[in-house]
Protein backbone atom coordinates (compact mmCIF):
# COMPACT_ATOMS: atom_id res chain seq x y z
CA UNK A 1 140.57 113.28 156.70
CA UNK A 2 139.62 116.89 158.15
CA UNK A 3 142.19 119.16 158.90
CA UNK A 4 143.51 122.44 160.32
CA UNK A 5 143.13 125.10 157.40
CA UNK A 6 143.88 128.91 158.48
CA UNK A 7 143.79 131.62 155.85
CA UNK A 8 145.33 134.96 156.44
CA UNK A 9 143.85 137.79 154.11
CA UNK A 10 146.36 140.80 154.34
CA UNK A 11 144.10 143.24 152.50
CA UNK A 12 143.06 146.62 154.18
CA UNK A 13 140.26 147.18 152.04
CA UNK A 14 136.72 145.82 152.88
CA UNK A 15 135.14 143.71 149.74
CA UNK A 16 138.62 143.42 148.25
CA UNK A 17 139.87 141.31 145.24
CA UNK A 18 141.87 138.80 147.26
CA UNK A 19 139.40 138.74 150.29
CA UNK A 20 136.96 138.10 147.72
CA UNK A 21 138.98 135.06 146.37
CA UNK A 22 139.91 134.31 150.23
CA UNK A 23 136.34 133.74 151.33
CA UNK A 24 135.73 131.69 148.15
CA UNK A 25 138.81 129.35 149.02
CA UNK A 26 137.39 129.07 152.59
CA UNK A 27 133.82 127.96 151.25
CA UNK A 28 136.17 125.35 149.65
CA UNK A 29 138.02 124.59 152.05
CA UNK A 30 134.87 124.45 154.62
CA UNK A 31 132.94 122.53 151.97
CA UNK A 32 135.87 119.23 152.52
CA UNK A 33 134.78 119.24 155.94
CA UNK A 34 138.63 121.08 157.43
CA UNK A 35 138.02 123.09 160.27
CA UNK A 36 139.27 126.19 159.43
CA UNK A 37 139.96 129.54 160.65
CA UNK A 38 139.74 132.42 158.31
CA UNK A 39 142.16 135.85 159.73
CA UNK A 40 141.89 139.15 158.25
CA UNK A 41 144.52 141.25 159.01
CA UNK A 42 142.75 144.51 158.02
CA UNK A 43 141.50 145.74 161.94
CA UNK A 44 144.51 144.08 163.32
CA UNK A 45 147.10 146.00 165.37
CA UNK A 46 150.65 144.46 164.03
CA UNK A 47 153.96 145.98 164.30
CA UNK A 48 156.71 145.68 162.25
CA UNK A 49 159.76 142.89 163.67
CA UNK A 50 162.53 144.48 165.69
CA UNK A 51 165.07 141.97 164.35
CA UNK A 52 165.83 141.99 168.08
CA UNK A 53 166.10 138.27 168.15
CA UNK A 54 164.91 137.54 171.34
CA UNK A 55 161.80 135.70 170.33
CA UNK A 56 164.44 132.96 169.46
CA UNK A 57 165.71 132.20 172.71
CA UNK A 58 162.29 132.59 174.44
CA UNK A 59 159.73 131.24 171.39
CA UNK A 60 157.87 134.95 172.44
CA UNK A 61 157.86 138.03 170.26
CA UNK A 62 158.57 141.00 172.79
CA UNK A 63 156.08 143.23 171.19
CA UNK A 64 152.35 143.18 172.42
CA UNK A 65 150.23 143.28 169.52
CA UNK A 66 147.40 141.21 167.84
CA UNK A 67 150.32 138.99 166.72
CA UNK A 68 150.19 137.25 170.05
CA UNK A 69 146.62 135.76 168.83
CA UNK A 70 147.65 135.13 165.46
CA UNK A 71 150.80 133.21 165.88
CA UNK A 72 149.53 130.28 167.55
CA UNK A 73 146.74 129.92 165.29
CA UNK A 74 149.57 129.17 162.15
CA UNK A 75 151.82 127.10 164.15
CA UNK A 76 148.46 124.79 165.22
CA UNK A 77 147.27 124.59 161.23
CA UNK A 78 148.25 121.73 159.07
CA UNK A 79 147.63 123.77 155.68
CA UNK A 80 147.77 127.29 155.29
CA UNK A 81 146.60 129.81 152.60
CA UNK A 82 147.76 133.79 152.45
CA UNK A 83 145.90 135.83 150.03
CA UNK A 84 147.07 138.94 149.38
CA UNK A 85 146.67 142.16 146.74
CA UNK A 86 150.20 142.54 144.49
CA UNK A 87 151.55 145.66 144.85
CA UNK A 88 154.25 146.94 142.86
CA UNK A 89 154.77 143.22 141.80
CA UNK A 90 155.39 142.17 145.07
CA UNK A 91 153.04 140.84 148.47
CA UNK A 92 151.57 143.34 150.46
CA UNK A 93 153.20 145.00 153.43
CA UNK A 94 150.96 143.58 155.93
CA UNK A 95 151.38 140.04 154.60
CA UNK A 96 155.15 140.85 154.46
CA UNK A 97 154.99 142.58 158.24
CA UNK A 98 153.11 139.09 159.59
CA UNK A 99 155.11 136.74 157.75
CA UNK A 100 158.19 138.72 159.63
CA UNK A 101 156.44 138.23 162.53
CA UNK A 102 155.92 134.81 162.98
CA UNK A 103 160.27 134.20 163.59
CA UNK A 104 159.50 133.05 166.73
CA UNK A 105 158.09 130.03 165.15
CA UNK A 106 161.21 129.19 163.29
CA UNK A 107 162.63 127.37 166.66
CA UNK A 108 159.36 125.60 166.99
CA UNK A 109 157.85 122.06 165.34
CA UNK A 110 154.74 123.58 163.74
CA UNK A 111 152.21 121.54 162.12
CA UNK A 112 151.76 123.50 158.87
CA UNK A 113 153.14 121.66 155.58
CA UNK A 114 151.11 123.15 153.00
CA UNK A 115 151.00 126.57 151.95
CA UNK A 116 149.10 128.32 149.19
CA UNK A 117 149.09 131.88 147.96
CA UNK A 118 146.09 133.77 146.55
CA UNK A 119 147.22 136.94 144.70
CA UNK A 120 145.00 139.56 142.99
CA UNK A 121 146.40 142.77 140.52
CA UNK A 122 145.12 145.04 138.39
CA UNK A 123 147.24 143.96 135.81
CA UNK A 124 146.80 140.28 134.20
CA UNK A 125 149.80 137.76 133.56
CA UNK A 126 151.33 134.94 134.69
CA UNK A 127 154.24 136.82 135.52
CA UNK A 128 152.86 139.38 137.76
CA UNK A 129 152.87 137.41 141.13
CA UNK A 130 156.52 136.08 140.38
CA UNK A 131 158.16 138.21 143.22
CA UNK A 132 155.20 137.42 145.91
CA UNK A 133 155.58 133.80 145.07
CA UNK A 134 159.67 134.23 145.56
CA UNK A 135 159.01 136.08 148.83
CA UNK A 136 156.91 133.40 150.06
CA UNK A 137 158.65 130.30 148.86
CA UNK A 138 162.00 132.51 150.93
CA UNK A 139 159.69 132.31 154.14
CA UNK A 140 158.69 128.59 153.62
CA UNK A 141 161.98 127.99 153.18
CA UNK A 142 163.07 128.73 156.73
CA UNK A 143 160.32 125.84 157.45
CA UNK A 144 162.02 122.39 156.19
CA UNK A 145 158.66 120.57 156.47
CA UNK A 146 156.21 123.01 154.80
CA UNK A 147 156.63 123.52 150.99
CA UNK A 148 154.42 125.40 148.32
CA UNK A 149 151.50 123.40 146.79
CA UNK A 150 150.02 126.08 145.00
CA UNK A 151 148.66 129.50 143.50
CA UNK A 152 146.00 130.96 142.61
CA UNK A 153 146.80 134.74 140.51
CA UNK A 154 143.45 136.61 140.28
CA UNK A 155 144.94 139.15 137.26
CA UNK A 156 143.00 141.94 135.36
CA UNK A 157 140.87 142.89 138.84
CA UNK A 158 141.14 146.82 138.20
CA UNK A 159 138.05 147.68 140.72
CA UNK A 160 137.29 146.65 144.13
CA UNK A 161 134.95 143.06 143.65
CA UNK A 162 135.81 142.86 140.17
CA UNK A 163 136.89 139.43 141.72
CA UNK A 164 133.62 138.05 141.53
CA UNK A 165 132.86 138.40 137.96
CA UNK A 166 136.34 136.38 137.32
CA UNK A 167 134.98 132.94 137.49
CA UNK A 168 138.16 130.76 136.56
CA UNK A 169 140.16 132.81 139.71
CA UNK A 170 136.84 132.20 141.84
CA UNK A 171 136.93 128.55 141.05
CA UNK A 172 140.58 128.28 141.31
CA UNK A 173 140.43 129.76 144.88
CA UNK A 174 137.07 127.31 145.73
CA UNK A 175 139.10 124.39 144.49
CA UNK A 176 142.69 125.56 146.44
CA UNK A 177 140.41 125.29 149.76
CA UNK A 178 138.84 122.00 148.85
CA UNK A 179 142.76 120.75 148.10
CA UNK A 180 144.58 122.58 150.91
């Protein structure tokens, strides 16, 4: 059964690790016959929340950015996988900044029930994408239907597409978008 599969990449650098992993997940993920929608959020224009709270009476975020686009895209997907570069043991600040941005969905019915992280570092461990994983599982958990199905850590990546020569991560990532 096809479905709805939108991956957000939050890296800001072109031929990155975790793009590199991103695109290989959405080959998988294209390859199971999902229609899916692949997001970079590299050339996009998004500002950070204003903890205003407005967007929660009126299901609209006040602020006019490429956000409006974007946030209709996750609330329409059934399974959804973020990939982004670890920094200082943590995700991004652009996957963090869109994740905060996406509160007006939390008084909506959204589709999405899978989600799936794809992290890259220069560093290699199993314990290196702890803190992203925490941070994300903290968003899903404002989502009682969606729930974590899986990561993929892309470790020891020191150089921009050192990705590629990492076959177990690029497999990892096909196989995530085959599953997702």
């Amino acid at each position: 059964m096809s479905k709805k599969v939108l991956i957000v990449s939050s890296s800001l650098r072109n031929g990155s690790n975790s793009e590199i992993l991103a695109r290989e997940a959405e080959a998988g993920a294209r390859e199971a016959g999902n229609e899916v929608e692949y997001i970079s959020l590299k050339d996009k224009d998004l500002n950070f929340c204003r903890g205003c709270l407005a967007c929660q009476k009126t299901g609209k975020c006040v602020i006019r950015d490429d956000m409006d686009d974007m946030i209709g895209k996750v609330c329409a997907a059934e399974s959804i996988i973020f990939a982004t570069p670890i920094y200082y043991y943590e995700l991004s600040g652009q996957l963090k900044t869109f994740l905060d941005r996406t509160n007006p969905l939390y008084i909506e019915d959204c589709k999405f029930r899978d989600i799936y992280l794809i992290t890259t570092s220069a560093e290699a461990g199993e314990h290196i994408p702890e803190r992203a994983v925490n941070g994300l599982k903290g968003w899903i958990d404002c989502f009682p239907k969606a729930q974590f199905c899986g990561l993929v850590n892309g470790g020891g990546n020191e150089a921009p597409k050192d990705a590629e020569s990492h076959q177990d991560a690029m497999q990892a990532a096909y196989e995530m978008g085959r599953n997702a």
